[in-house]
C-alpha atoms as a PDB file:
ATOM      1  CA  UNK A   1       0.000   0.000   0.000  1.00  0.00           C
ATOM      2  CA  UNK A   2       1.032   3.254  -0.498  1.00  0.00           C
ATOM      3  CA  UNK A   3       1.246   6.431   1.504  1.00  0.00           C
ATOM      4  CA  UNK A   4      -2.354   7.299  -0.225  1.00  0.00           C
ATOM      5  CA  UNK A   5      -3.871   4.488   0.507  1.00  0.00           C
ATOM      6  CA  UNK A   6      -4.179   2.872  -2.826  1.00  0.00           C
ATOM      7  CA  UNK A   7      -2.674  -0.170  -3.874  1.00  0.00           C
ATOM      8  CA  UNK A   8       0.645  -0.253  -5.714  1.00  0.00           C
ATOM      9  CA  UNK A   9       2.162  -2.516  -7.669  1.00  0.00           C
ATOM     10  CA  UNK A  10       5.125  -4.661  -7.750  1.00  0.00           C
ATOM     11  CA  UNK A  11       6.573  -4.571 -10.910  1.00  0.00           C
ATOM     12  CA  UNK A  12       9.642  -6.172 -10.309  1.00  0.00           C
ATOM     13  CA  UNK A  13       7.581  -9.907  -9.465  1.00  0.00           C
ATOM     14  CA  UNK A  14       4.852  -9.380 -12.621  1.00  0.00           C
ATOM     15  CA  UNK A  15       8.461  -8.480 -14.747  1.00  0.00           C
ATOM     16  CA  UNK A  16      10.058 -12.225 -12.967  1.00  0.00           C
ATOM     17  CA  UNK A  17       6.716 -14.023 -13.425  1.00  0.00           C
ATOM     18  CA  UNK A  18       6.424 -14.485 -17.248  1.00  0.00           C
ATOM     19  CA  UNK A  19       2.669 -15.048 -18.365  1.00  0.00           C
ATOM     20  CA  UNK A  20       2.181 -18.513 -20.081  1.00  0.00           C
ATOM     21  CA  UNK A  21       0.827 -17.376 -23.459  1.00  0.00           C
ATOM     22  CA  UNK A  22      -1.605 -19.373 -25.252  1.00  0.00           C
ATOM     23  CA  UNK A  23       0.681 -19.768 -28.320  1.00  0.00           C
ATOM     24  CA  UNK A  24       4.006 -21.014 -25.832  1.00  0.00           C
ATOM     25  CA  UNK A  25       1.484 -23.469 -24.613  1.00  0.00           C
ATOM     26  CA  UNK A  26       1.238 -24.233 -27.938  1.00  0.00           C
ATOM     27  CA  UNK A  27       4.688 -24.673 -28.542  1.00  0.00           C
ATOM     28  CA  UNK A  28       5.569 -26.514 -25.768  1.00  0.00           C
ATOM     29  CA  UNK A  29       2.536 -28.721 -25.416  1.00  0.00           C
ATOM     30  CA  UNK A  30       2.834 -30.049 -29.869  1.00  0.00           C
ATOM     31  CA  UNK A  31       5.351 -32.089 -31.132  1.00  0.00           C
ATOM     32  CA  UNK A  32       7.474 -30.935 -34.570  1.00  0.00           C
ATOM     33  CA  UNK A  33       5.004 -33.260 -36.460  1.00  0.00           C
ATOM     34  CA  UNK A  34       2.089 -31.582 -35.048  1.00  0.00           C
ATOM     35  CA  UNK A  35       3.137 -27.938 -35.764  1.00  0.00           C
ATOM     36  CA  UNK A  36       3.785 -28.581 -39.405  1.00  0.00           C
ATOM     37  CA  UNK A  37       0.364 -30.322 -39.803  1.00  0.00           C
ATOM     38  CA  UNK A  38      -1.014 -27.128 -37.464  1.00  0.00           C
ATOM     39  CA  UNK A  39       0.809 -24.928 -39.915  1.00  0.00           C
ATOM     40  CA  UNK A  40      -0.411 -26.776 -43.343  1.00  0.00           C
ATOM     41  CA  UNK A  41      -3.681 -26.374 -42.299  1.00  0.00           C
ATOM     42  CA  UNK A  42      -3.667 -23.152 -42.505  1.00  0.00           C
ATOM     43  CA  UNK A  43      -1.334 -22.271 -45.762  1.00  0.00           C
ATOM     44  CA  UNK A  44      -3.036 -24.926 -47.504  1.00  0.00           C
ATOM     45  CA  UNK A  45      -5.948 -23.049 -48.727  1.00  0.00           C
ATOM     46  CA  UNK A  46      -7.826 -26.123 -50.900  1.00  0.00           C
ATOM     47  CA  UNK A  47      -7.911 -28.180 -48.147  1.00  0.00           C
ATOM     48  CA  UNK A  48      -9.186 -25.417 -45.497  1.00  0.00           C
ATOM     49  CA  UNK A  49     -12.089 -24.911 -47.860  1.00  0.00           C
ATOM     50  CA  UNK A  50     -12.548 -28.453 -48.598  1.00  0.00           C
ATOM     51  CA  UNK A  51     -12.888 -29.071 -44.397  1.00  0.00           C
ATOM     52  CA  UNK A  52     -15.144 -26.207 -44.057  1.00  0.00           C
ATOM     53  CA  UNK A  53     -16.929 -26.814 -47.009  1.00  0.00           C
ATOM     54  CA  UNK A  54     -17.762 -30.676 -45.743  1.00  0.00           C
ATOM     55  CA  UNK A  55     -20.563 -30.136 -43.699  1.00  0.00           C
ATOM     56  CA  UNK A  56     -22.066 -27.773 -45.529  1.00  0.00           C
ATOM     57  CA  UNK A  57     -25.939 -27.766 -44.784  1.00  0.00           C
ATOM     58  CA  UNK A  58     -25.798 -30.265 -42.415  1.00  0.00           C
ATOM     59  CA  UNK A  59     -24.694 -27.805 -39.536  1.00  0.00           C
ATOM     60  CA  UNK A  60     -27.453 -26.095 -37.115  1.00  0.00           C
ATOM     61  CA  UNK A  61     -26.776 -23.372 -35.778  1.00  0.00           C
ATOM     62  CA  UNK A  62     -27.948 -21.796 -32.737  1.00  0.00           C
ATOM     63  CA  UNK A  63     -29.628 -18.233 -32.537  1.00  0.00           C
ATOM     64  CA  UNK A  64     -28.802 -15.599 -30.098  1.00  0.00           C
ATOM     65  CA  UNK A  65     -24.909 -17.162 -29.305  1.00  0.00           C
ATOM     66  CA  UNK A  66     -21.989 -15.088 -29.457  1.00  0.00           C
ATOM     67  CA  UNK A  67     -20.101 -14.958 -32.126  1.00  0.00           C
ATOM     68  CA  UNK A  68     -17.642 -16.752 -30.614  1.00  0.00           C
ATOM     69  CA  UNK A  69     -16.035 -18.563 -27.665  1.00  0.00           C
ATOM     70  CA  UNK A  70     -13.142 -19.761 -26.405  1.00  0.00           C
ATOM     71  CA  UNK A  71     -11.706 -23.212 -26.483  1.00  0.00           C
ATOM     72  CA  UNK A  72     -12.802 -26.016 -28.329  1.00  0.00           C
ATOM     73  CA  UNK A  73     -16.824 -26.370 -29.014  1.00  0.00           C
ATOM     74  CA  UNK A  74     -19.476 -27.217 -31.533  1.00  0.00           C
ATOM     75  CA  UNK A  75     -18.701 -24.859 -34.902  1.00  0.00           C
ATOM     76  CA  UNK A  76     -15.316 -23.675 -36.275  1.00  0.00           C
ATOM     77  CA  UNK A  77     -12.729 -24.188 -33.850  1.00  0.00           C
ATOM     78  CA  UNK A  78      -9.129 -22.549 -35.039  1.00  0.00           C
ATOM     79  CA  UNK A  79      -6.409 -24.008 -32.680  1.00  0.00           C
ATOM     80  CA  UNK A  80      -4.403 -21.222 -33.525  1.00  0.00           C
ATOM     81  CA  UNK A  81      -6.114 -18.526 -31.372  1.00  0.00           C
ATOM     82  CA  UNK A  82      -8.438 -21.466 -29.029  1.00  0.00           C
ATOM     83  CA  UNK A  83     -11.744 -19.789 -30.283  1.00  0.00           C
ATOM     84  CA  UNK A  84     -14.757 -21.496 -31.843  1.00  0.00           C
ATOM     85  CA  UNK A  85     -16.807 -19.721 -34.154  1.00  0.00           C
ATOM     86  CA  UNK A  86     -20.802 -20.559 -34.878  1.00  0.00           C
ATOM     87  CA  UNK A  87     -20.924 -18.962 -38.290  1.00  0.00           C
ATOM     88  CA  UNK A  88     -18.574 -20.233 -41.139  1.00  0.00           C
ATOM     89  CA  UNK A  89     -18.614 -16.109 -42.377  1.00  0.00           C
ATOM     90  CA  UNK A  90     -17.380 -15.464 -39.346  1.00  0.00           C
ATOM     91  CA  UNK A  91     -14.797 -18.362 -39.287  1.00  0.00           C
ATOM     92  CA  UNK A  92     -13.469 -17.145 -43.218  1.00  0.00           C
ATOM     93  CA  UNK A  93     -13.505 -13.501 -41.272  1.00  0.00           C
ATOM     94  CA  UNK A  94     -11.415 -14.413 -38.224  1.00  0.00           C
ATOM     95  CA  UNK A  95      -8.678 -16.350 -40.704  1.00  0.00           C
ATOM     96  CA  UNK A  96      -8.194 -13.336 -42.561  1.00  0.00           C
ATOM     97  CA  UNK A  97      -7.785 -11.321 -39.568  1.00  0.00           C
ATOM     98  CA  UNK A  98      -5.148  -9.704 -38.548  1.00  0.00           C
ATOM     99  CA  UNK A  99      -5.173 -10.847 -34.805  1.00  0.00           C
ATOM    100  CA  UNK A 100      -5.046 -14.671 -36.549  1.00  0.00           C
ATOM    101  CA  UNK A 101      -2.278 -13.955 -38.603  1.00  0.00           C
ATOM    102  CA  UNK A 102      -0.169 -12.231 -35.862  1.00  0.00           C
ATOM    103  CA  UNK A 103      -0.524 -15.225 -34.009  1.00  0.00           C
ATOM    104  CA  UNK A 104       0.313 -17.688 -36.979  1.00  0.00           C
ATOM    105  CA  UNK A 105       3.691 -15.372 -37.239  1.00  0.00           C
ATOM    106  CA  UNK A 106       4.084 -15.704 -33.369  1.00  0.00           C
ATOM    107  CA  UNK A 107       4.008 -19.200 -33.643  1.00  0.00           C
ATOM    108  CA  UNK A 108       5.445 -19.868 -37.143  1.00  0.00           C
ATOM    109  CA  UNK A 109       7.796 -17.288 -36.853  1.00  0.00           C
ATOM    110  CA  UNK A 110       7.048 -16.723 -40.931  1.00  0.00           C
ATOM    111  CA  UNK A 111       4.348 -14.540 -42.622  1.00  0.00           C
ATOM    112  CA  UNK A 112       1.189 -16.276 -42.710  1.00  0.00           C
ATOM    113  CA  UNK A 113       0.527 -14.505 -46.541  1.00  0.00           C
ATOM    114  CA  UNK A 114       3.863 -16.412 -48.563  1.00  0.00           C
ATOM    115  CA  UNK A 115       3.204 -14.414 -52.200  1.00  0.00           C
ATOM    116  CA  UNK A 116       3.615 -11.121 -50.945  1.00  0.00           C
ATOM    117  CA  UNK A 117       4.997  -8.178 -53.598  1.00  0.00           C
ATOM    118  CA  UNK A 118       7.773  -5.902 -52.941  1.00  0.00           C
ATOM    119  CA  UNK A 119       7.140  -3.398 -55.961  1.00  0.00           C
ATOM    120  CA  UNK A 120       9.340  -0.698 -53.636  1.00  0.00           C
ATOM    121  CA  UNK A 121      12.165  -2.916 -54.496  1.00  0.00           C
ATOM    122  CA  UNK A 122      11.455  -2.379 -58.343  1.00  0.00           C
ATOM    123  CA  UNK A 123      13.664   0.451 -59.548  1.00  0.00           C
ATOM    124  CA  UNK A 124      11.823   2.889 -61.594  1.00  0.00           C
ATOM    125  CA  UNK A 125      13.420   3.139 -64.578  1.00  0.00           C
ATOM    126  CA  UNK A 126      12.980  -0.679 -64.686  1.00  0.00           C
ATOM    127  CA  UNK A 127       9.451  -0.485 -64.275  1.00  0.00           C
ATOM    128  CA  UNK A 128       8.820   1.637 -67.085  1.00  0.00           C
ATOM    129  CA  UNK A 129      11.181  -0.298 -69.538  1.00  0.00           C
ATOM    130  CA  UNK A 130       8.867  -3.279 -68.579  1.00  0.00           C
ATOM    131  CA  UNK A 131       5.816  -1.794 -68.870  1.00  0.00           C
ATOM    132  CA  UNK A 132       6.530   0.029 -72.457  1.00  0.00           C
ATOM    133  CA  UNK A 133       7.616  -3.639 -73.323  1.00  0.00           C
ATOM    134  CA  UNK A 134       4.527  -5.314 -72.202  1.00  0.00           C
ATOM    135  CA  UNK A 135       2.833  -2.130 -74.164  1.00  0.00           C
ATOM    136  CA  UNK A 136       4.797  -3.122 -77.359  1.00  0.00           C
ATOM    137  CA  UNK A 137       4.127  -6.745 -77.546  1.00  0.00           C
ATOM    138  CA  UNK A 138      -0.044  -6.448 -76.596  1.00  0.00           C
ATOM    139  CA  UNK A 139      -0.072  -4.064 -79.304  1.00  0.00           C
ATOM    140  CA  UNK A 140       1.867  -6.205 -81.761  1.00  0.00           C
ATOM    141  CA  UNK A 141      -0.245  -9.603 -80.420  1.00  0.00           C
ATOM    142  CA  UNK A 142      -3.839  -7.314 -81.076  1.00  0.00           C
ATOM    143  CA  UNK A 143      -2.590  -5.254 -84.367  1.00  0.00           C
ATOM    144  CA  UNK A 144      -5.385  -5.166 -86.717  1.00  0.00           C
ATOM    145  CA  UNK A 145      -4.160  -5.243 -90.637  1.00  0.00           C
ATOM    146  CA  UNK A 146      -6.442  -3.930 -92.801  1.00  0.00           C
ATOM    147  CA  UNK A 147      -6.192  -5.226 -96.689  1.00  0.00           C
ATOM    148  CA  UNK A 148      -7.143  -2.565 -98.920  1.00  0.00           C
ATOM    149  CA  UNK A 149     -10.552  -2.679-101.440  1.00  0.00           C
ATOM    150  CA  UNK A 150     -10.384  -1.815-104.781  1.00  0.00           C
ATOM    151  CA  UNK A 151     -13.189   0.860-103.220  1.00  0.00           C
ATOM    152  CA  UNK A 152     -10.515   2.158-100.672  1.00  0.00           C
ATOM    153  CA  UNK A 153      -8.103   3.099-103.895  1.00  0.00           C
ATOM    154  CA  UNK A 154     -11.112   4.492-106.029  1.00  0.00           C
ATOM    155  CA  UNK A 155     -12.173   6.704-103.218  1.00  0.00           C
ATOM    156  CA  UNK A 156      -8.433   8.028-102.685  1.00  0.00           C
ATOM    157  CA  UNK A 157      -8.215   8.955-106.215  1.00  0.00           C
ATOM    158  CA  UNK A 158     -11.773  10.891-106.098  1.00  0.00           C
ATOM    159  CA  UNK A 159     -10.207  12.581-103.119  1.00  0.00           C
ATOM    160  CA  UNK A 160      -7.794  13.906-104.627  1.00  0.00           C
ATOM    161  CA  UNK A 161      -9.116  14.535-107.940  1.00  0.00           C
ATOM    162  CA  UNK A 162     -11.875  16.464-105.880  1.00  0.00           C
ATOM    163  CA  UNK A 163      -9.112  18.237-104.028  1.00  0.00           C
ATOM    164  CA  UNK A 164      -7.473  19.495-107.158  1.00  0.00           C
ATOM    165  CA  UNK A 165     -10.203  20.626-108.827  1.00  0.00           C
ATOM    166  CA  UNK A 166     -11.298  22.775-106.068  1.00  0.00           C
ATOM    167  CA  UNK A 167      -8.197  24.115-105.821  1.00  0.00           C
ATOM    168  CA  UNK A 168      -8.296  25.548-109.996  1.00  0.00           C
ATOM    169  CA  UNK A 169     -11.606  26.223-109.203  1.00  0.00           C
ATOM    170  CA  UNK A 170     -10.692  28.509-106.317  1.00  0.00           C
ATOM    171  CA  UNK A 171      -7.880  29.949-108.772  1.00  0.00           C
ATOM    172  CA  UNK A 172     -10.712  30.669-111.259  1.00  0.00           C
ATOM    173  CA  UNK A 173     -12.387  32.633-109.334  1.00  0.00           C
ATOM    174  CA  UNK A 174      -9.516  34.535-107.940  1.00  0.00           C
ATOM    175  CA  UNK A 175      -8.631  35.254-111.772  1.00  0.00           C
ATOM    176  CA  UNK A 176     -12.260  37.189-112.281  1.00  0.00           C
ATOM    177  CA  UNK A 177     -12.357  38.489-109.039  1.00  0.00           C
ATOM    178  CA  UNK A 178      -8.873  40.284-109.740  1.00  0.00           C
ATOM    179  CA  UNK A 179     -10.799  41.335-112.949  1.00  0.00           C
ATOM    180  CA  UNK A 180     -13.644  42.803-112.356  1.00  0.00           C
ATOM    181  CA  UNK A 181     -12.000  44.978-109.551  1.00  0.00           C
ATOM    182  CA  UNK A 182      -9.160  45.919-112.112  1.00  0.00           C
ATOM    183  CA  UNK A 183      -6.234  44.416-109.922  1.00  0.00           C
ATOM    184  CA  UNK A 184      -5.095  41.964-113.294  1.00  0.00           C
ATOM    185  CA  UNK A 185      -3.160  44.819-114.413  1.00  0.00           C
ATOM    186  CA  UNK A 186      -1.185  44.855-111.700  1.00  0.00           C
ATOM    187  CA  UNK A 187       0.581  41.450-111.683  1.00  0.00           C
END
């Protein structure tokens, strides 16, 4: 007690007296072969699914229960954290939590997620040359060639026999403009 009269604590003896953690129990409680089928369970996607997916409509579930509970009961049960979950939602929730995957890192002592991207580690420069290159080759994969029609040629010759004309056209009637004002004496 202290001068106050409120309690005070000993920090020295909760410092001495380590806590035995759920996950050291864990540890210390499974054998080698145990952990690595406790870990494949949960990196091995297909089969989680495939587990979960077994009983599908032949599980009832109880109204008005907590989401979940702790140790090992009727529903999804993830040894990992010692929690059982009534709602298989809830269950594909909790494993992509981040509490569950601290605790698979805890225990693992390797990232739950194994394809993870470093594109920080990409230089820039690099990026770009590979992205231009990816550009290049969908573009060459997708190019469209178009074969030319006799009616493609015959319309680029109207064009531009349409386009000259209006040109000596436009000269034609410069030339009697110019006259009729008097300005063809001139040039």
């Amino acid at each position: 007690m202290s001068n106050f009269g409120r309690r005070t604590w000993d920090r020295d003896e909760y410092d001495t007296v380590p806590e035995l953690s759920h996950l050291q129990s864990l540890k210390d409680t499974l054998s080698d072969v145990q952990l690595e089928q406790l870990k494949k369970k949960y990196t091995n996607y297909d089969m989680l699914l495939k587990r979960s997916m077994s009983g599908l409509n032949k599980r009832v579930l109880a109204t008005n229960v907590s989401s979940f509970k702790k140790g090992q009961q009727y529903g999804f049960y993830c040894e990992l954290c010692n929690i059982t979950l009534k709602d298989s939602l809830q269950y594909v929730d909790h494993l992509n939590h981040k509490s569950h995957e601290l605790k698979f890192e805890a225990l693992f002592e390797e990232p739950l997620i194994t394809e993870t991207r470093d594109n920080d580690d990409i230089p820039i420069e690099e990026f770009n040359l590979l992205y231009k290159e990816k550009i290049r080759s969908f573009v060459k994969a997708n190019r469209v060639v178009a074969i030319p029609n006799e009616d493609d040629t015959s319309r680029r010759k109207k064009k531009r026999n349409n386009k000259t004309n209006i040109s000596n056209n436009d000269n034609n009637d410069d030339d009697t403009i110019k006259k009729v004002m008097g300005f063809s004496n001139f040039e």
